[in-house]
Protein backbone atom coordinates (compact mmCIF):
# COMPACT_ATOMS: atom_id res chain seq x y z
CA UNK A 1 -55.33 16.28 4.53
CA UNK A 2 -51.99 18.42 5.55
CA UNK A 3 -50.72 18.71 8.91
CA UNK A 4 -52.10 15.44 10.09
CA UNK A 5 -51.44 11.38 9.43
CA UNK A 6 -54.26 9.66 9.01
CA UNK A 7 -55.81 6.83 11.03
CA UNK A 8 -57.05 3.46 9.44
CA UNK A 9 -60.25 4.67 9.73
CA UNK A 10 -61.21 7.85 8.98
CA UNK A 11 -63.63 10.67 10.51
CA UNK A 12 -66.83 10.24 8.59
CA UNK A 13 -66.52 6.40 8.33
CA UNK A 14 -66.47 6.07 12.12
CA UNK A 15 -69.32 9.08 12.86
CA UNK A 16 -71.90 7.51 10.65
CA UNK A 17 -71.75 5.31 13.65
CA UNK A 18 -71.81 7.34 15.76
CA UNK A 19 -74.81 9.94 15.05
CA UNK A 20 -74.63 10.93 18.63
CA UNK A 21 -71.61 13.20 17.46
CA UNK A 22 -73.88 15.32 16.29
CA UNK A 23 -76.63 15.38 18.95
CA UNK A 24 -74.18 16.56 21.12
CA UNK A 25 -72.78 18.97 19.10
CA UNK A 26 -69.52 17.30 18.45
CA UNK A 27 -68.50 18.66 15.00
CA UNK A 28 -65.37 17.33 12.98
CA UNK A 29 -63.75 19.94 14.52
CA UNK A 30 -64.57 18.08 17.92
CA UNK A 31 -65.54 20.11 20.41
CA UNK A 32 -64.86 23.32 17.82
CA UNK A 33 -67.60 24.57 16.10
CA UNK A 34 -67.97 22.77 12.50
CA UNK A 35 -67.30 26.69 11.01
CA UNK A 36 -65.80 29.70 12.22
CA UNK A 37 -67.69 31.62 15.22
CA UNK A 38 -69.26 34.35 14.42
CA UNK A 39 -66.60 37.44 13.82
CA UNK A 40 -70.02 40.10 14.80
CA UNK A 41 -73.32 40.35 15.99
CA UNK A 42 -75.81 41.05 12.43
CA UNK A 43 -77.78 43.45 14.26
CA UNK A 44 -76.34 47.00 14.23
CA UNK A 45 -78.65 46.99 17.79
CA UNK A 46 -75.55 45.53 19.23
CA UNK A 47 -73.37 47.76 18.41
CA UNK A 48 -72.23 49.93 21.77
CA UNK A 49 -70.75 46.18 23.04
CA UNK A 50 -69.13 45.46 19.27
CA UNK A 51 -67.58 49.12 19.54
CA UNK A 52 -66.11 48.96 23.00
CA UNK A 53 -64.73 45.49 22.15
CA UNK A 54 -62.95 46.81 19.07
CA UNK A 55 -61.28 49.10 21.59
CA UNK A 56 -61.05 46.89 24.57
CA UNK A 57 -57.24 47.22 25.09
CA UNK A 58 -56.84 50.41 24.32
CA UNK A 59 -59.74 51.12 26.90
CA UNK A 60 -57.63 48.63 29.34
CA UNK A 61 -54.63 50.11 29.01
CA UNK A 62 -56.05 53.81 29.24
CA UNK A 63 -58.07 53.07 32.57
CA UNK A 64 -61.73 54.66 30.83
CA UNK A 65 -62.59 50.71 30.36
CA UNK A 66 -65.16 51.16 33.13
CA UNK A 67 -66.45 54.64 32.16
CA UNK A 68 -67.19 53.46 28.55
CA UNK A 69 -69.01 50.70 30.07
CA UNK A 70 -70.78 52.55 32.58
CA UNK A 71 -72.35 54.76 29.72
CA UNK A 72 -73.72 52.55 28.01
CA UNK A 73 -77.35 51.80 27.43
CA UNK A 74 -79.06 47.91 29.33
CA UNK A 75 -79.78 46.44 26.02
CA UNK A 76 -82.35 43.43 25.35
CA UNK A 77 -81.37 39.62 23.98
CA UNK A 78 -84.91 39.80 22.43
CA UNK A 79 -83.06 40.83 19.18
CA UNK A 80 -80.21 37.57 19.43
CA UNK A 81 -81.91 34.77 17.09
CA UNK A 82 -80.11 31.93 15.91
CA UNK A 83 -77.50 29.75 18.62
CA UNK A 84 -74.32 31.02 16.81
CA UNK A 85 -75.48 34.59 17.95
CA UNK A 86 -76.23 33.56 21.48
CA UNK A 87 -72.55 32.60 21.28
CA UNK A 88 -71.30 35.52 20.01
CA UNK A 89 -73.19 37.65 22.70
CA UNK A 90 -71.07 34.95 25.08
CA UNK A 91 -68.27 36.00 23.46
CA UNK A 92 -68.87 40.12 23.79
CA UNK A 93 -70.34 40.05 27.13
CA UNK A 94 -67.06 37.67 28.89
CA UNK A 95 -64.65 39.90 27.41
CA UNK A 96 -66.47 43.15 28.84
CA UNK A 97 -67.44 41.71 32.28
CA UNK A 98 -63.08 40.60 32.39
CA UNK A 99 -62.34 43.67 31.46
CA UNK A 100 -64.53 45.74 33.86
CA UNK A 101 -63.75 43.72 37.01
CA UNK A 102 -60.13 44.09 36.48
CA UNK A 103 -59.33 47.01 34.30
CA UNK A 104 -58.43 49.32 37.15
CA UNK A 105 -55.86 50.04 39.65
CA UNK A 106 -58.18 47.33 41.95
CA UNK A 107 -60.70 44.47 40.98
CA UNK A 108 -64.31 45.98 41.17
CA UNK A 109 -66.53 44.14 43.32
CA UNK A 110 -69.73 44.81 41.14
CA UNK A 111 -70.86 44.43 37.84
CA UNK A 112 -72.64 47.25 36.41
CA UNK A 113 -76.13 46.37 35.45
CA UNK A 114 -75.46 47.62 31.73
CA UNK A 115 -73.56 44.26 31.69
CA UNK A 116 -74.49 41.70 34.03
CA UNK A 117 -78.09 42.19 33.00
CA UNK A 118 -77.80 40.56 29.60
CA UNK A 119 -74.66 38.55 30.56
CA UNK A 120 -77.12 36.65 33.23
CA UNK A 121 -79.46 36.47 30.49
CA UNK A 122 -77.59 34.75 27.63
CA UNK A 123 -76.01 32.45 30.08
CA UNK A 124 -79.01 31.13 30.95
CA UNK A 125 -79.89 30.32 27.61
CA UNK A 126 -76.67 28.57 27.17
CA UNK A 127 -76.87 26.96 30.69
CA UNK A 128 -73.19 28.47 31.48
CA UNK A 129 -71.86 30.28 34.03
CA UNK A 130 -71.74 34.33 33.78
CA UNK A 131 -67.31 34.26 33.09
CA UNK A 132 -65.04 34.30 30.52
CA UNK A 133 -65.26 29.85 30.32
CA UNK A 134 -62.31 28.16 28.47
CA UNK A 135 -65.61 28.51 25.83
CA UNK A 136 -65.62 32.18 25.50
CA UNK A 137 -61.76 32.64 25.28
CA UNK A 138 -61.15 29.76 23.05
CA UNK A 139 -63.76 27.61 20.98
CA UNK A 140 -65.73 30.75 20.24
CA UNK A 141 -63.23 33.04 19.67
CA UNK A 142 -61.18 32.51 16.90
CA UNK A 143 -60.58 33.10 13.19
CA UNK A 144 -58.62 30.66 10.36
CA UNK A 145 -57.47 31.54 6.80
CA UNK A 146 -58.36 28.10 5.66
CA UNK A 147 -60.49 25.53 7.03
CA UNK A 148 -58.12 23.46 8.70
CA UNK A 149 -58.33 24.70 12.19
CA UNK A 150 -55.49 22.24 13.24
CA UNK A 151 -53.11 24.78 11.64
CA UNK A 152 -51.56 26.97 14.02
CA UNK A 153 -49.81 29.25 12.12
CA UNK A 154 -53.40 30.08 10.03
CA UNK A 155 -55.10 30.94 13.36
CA UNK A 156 -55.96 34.02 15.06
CA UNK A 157 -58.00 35.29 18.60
CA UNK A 158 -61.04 37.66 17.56
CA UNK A 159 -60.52 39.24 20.37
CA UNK A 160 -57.94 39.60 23.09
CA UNK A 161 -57.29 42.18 26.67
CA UNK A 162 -54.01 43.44 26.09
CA UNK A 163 -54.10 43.76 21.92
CA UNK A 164 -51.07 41.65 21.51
CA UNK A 165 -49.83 38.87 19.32
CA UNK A 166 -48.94 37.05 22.35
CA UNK A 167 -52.30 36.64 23.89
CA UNK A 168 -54.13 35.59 20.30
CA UNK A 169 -51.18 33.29 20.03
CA UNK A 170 -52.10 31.78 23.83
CA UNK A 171 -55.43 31.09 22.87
CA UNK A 172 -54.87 29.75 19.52
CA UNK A 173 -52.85 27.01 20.92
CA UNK A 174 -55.55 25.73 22.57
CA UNK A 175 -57.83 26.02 19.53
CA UNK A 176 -55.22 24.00 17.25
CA UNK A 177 -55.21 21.41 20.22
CA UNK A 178 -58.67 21.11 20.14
CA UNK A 179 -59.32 20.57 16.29
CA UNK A 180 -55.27 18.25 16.20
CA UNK A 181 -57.53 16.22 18.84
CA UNK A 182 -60.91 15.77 16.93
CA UNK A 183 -60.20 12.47 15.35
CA UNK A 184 -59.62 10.66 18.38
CA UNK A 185 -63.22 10.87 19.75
CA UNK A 186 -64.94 8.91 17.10
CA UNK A 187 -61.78 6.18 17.46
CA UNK A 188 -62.41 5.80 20.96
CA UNK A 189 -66.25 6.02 20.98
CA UNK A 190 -66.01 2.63 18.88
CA UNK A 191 -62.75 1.44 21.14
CA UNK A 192 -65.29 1.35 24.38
CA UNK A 193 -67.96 -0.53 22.49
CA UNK A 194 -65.43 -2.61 21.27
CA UNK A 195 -64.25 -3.67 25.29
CA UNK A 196 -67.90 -4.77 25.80
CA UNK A 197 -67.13 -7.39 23.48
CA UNK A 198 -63.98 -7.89 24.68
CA UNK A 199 -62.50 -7.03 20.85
CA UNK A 200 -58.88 -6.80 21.74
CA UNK A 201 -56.86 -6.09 18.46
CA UNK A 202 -59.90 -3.19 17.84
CA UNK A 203 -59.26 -1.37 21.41
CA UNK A 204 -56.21 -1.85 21.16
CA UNK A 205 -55.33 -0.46 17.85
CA UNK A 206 -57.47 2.83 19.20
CA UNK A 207 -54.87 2.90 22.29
CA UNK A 208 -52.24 2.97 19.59
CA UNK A 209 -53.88 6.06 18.21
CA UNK A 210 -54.40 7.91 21.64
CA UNK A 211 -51.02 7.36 21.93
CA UNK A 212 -49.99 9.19 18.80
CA UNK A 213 -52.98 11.78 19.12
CA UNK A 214 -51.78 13.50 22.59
CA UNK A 215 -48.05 13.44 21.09
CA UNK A 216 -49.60 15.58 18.96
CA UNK A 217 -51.20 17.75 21.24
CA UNK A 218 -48.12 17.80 23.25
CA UNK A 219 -45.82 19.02 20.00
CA UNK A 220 -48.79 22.11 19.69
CA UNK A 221 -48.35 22.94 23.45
CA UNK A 222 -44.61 22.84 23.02
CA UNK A 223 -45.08 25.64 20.23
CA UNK A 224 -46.01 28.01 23.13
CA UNK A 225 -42.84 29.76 23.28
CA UNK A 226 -42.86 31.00 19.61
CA UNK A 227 -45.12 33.76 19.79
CA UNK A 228 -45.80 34.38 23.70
CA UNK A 229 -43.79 35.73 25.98
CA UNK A 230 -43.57 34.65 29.79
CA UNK A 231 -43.45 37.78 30.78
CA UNK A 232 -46.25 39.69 28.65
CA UNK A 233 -48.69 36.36 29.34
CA UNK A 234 -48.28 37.22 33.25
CA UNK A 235 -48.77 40.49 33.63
CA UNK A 236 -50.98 41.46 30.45
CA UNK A 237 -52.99 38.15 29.63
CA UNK A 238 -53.27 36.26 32.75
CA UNK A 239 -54.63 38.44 34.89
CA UNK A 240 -57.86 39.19 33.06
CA UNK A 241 -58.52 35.15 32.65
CA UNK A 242 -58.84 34.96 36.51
CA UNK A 243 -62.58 34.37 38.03
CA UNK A 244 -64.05 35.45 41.33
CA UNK A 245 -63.35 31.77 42.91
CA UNK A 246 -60.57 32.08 45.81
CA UNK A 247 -59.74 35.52 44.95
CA UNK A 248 -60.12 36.93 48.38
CA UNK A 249 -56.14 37.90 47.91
CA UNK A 250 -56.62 40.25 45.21
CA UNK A 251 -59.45 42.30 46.47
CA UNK A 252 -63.03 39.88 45.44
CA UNK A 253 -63.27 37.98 48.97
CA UNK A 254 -67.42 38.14 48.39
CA UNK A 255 -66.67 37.52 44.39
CA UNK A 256 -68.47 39.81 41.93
CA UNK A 257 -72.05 41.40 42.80
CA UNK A 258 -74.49 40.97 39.53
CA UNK A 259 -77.80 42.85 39.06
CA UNK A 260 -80.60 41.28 36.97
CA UNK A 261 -83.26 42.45 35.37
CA UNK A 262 -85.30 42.57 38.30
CA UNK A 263 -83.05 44.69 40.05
CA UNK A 264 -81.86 41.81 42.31
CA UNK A 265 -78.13 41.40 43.50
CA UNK A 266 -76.50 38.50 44.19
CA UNK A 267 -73.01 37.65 45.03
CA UNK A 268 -71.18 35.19 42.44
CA UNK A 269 -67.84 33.12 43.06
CA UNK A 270 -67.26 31.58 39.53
CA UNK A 271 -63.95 29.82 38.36
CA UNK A 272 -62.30 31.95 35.86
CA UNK A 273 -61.32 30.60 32.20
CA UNK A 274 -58.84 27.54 32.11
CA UNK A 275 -58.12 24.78 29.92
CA UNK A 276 -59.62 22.52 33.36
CA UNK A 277 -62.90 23.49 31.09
CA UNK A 278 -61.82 22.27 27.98
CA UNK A 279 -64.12 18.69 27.06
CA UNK A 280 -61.35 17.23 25.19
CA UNK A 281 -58.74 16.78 27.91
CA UNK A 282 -61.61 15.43 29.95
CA UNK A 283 -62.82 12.77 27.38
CA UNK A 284 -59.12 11.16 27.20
CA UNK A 285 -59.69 10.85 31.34
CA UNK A 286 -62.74 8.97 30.84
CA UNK A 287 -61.84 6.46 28.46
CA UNK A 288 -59.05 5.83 29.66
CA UNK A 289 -60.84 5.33 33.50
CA UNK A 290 -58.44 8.44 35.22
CA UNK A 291 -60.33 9.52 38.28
CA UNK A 292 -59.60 12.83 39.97
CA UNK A 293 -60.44 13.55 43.08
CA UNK A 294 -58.79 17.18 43.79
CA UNK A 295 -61.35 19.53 44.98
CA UNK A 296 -58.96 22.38 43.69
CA UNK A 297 -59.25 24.14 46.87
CA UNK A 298 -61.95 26.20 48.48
CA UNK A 299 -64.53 25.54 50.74
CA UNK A 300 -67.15 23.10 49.63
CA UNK A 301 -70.72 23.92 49.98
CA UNK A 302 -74.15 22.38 48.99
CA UNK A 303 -74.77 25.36 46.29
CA UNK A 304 -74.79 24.94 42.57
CA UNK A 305 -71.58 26.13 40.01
CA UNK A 306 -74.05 28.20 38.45
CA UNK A 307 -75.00 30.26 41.71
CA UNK A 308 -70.91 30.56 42.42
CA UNK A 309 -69.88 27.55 44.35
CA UNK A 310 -69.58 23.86 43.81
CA UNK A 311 -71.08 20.82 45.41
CA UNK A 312 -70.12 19.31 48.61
CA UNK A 313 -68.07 16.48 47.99
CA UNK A 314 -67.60 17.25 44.10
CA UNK A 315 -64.26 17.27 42.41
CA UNK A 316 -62.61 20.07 40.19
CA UNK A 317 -63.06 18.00 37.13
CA UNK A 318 -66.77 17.46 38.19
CA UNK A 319 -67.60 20.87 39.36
CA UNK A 320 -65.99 22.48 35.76
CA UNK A 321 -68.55 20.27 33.65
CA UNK A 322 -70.51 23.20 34.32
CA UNK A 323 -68.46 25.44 32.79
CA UNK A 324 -68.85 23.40 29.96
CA UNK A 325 -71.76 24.21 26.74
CA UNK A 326 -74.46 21.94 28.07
CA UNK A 327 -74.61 19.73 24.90
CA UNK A 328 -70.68 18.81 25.58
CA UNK A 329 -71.21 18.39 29.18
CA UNK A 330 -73.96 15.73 28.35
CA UNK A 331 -71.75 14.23 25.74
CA UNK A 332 -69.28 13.57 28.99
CA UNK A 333 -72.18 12.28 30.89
CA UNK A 334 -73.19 10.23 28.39
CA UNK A 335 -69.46 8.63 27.17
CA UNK A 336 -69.22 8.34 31.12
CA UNK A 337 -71.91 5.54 31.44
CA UNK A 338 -69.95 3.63 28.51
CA UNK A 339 -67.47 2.62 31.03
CA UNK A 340 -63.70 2.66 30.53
CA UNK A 341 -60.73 0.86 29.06
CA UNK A 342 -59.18 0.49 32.37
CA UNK A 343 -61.98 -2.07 33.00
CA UNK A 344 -60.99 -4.29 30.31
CA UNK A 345 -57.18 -4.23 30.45
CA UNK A 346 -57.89 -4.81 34.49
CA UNK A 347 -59.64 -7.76 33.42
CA UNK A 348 -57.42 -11.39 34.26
CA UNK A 349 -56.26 -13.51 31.51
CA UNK A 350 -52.63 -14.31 30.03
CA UNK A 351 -53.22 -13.87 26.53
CA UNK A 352 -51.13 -12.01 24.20
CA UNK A 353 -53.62 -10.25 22.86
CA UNK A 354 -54.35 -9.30 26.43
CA UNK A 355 -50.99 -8.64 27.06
CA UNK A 356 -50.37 -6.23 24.46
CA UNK A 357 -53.46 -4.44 25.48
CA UNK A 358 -52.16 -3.94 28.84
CA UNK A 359 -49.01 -2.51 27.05
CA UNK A 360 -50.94 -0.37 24.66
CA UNK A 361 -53.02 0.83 27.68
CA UNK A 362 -50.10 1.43 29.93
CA UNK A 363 -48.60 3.53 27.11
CA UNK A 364 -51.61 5.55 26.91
CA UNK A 365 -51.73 6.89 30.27
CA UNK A 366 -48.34 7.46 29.99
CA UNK A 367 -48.60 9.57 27.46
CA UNK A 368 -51.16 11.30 29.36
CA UNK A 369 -49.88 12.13 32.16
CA UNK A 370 -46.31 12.80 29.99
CA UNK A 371 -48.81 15.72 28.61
CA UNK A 372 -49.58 16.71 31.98
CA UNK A 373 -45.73 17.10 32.61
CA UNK A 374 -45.55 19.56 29.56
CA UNK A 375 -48.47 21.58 31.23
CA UNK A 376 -46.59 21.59 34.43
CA UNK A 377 -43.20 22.80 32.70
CA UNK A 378 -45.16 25.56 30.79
CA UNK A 379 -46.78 26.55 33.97
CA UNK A 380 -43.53 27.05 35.47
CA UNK A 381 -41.99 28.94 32.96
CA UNK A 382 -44.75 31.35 32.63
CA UNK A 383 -46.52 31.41 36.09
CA UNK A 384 -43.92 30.46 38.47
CA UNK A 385 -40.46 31.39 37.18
CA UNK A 386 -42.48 35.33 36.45
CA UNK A 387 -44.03 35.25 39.83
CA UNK A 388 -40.44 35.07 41.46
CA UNK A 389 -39.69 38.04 39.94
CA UNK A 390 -40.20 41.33 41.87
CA UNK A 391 -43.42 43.71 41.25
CA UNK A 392 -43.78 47.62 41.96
CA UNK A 393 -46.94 48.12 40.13
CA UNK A 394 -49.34 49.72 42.41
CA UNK A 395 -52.16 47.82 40.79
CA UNK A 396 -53.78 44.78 42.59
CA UNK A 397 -54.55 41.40 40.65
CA UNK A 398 -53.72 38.26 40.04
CA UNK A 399 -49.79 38.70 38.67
CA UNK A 400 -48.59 41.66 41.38
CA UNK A 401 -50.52 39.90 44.13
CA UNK A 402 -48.75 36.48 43.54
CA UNK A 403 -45.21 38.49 42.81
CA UNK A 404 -45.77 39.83 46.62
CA UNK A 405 -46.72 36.67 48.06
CA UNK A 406 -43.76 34.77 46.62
CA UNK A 407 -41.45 37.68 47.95
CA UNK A 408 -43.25 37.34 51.77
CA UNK A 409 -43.60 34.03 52.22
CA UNK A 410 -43.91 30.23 50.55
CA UNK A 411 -47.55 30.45 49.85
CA UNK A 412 -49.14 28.34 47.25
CA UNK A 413 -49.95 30.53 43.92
CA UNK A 414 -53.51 30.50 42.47
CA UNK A 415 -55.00 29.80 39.27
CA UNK A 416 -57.20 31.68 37.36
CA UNK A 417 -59.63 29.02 37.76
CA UNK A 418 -59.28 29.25 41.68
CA UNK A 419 -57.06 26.30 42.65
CA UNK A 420 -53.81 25.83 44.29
CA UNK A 421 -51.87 25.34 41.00
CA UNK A 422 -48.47 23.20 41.34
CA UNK A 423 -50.16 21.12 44.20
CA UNK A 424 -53.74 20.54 41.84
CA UNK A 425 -51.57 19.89 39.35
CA UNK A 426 -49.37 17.36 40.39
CA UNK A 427 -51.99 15.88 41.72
CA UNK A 428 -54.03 15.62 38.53
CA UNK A 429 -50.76 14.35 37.00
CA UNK A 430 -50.00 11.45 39.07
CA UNK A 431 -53.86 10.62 38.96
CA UNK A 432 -52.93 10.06 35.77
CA UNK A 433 -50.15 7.89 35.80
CA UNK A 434 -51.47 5.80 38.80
CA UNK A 435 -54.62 4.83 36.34
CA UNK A 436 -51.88 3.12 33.78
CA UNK A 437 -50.65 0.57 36.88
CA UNK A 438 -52.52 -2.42 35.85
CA UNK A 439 -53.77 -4.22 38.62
CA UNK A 440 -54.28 -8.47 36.53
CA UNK A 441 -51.59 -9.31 34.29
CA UNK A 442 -52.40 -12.97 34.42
């Protein structure tokens, strides 16, 4: 296949074993779908949300994103039928909900019902959260001349806010990540069965190939800087990514009021889309055993993700399971009662098989938490660095409000999924590195 060297053992040889792949809807794409998403909705029914979509950033950039919206008719999800459709009305719904909360001069506080009435809907049949996930702006959204999705330059965003190369370029980089790090799950699945019978060379050849496998994720994030520009992703992109977690600074100290289809309102706070959601990052933390414990700010309380807030005592990396598509976030729970390699290269014993497992492990993390670096440096060349930089815009969200603060006073900028960013992610970092400090080397 181009664009990637093979491991010993390939895809299909290791997923026979593995039919759980499939149960959890683990394509060979990984946590991609096995084919494109869906580019429409079939039914012409749908068609006021497909129209104002094909015009979202002109509609954005024009201010009439909320009167379109406003105007149009509550329609039913009787008419969506198979799953793929369910995620397309994801999809739709994500980008206008974004767009209406902050395509104006200030965030709006409610949802008009001609949205959040069928975007409550379809994410209940999902079992997601009603916000633009890391699922909605990334593995749904995308198109690929070819059928290699680890190809960069052949990818494409369906759909983006501000209509420009850099934003479908933003999101594709996460796509190519996603599909570059497909092979590694079935390796890994057979690495953990392998440490219950304390296979060494196996386990340790599959350490080997993490290693490799988030180099290459690492070389796809460094690609970045090709097609998006600091600049643009700040003040275009990022702020229509943001949630209505911790946004109390930008005008959403309540979050975002929805309206079902009983007429009832209810108050959301709900992380906004961030690559905290994506399943693949959080598989390599739980073979490997990394533990994070960062509650990425905000107060804790004993309500459910889906209602706004997360569970006392839950961490980030916990709480964003739900932000997850169910079948991925049981996937996690299920690789999570497997164990971890930490375990085994914790274990005593001086041999040199041993011994070079502790090395191959050690290398791993590193790796790891050398990826997390890369984040980091990205972050601060297009979060921080921009944020420095001083805003007149009269318009209040995420980029002009963290511009301000950085002129007033050394506050801590916010993510768009609602943490304190450099802090959570140092944090996450050394997590990282901490977990390849190997406690028995004898």
């Amino acid at each position: 296949m181009p664009g990637r060297t093979q491991p010993s053992l390939e895809y299909e040889e290791l997923s026979s074993r593995y039919d759980l792949l499939q149960d959890y809807s683990v394509s060979k794409n990984g946590f991609l779908p096995e084919r494109e998403p869906l580019r429409r909705l079939p039914c012409i029914y749908y068609s006021p949300w497909e129209s104002i979509l094909d015009d979202l950033p002109s509609l954005i950039k024009g201010r009439t994103i909320r009167t379109a919206l406003d105007r149009i008719p509550v329609l039913s999800t009787d008419k969506l039928q198979a799953e793929e459709e369910w995620c397309r009305a994801y999809v739709v719904l994500s980008f206008l909900a974004h767009a209406y909360i902050w395509g104006g001069g200030k965030a709006s506080e409610l949802l008009p019902h001609t949205i959040s009435v069928p975007f409550l809907q379809v994410s209940e049949h999902l079992d997601l959260p009603p916000v633009a996930t890391y699922a909605a702006l990334n593995l749904w959204n995308f198109a690929c001349r070819g059928s290699d999705f680890r190809e960069l330059d052949s990818l494409r965003a369906l759909h983006t806010f501000s209509g420009t190369d850099d934003e479908s370029w933003f999101f594709s980089v996460s796509v190519a990540m996603e599909a570059q790090g497909a092979y590694i799950i079935p390796i890994m699945l057979q690495a953990l069965e392998a440490s219950q019978h304390h296979d060494y060379s196996t386990v340790t050849r599959a350490l080997d190939e993490f290693t490799v496998c988030v180099g290459k994720l690492g070389a796809l994030l460094d690609r970045m800087d090709e097609k998006c520009d600091p600049m643009v992703f700040y003040h275009q992109i990022r702020p229509y990514l943001a949630g209505s977690k911790n946004m109390g600074v930008v005008g959403l100290p309540n979050g975002v009021l929805y309206q079902d289809g009983d007429g009832t309102l209810s108050w959301k706070q709900l992380r906004g889309g961030s690559n905290g959601q994506s399943s693949l990052i959080q598989f390599l933390d739980i073979v490997l055993g990394v533990e994070h414990r960062s509650p990425g700010g905000g107060v804790r309380t004993s309500q459910t993700a889906a209602s706004g807030t997360s569970e006392g005592g839950m961490s980030f990396h916990e709480e964003v399971r739900s932000y997850m598509p169910a079948p991925h976030r049981a996937f996690l729970e299920h690789v999570s009662c497997m164990g971890s390699l930490k375990d085994l290269a914790n274990e005593p014993g001086g041999s040199e098989e041993q011994r070079q497992l502790r090395r191959s492990f050690q290398a791993a993390t590193k790796a790891l938490g050398d990826f997390r670096n890369r984040h980091m440096q990205i972050v601060t060349r297009y979060i921080i660095i921009p944020s420095r930089k001083q805003s007149q815009a009269s318009t209040i969200n995420l980029a002009t409000t963290s511009s301000r603060s950085n002129q007033s006073r050394k506050g801590e900028l916010t993510g768009t999924g609602g943490t304190e960013l450099i802090p959570f992610l140092k944090q996450t970092r050394d997590e990282t590195y901490m977990t390849g400090i190997v406690t028995s080397s004898t």
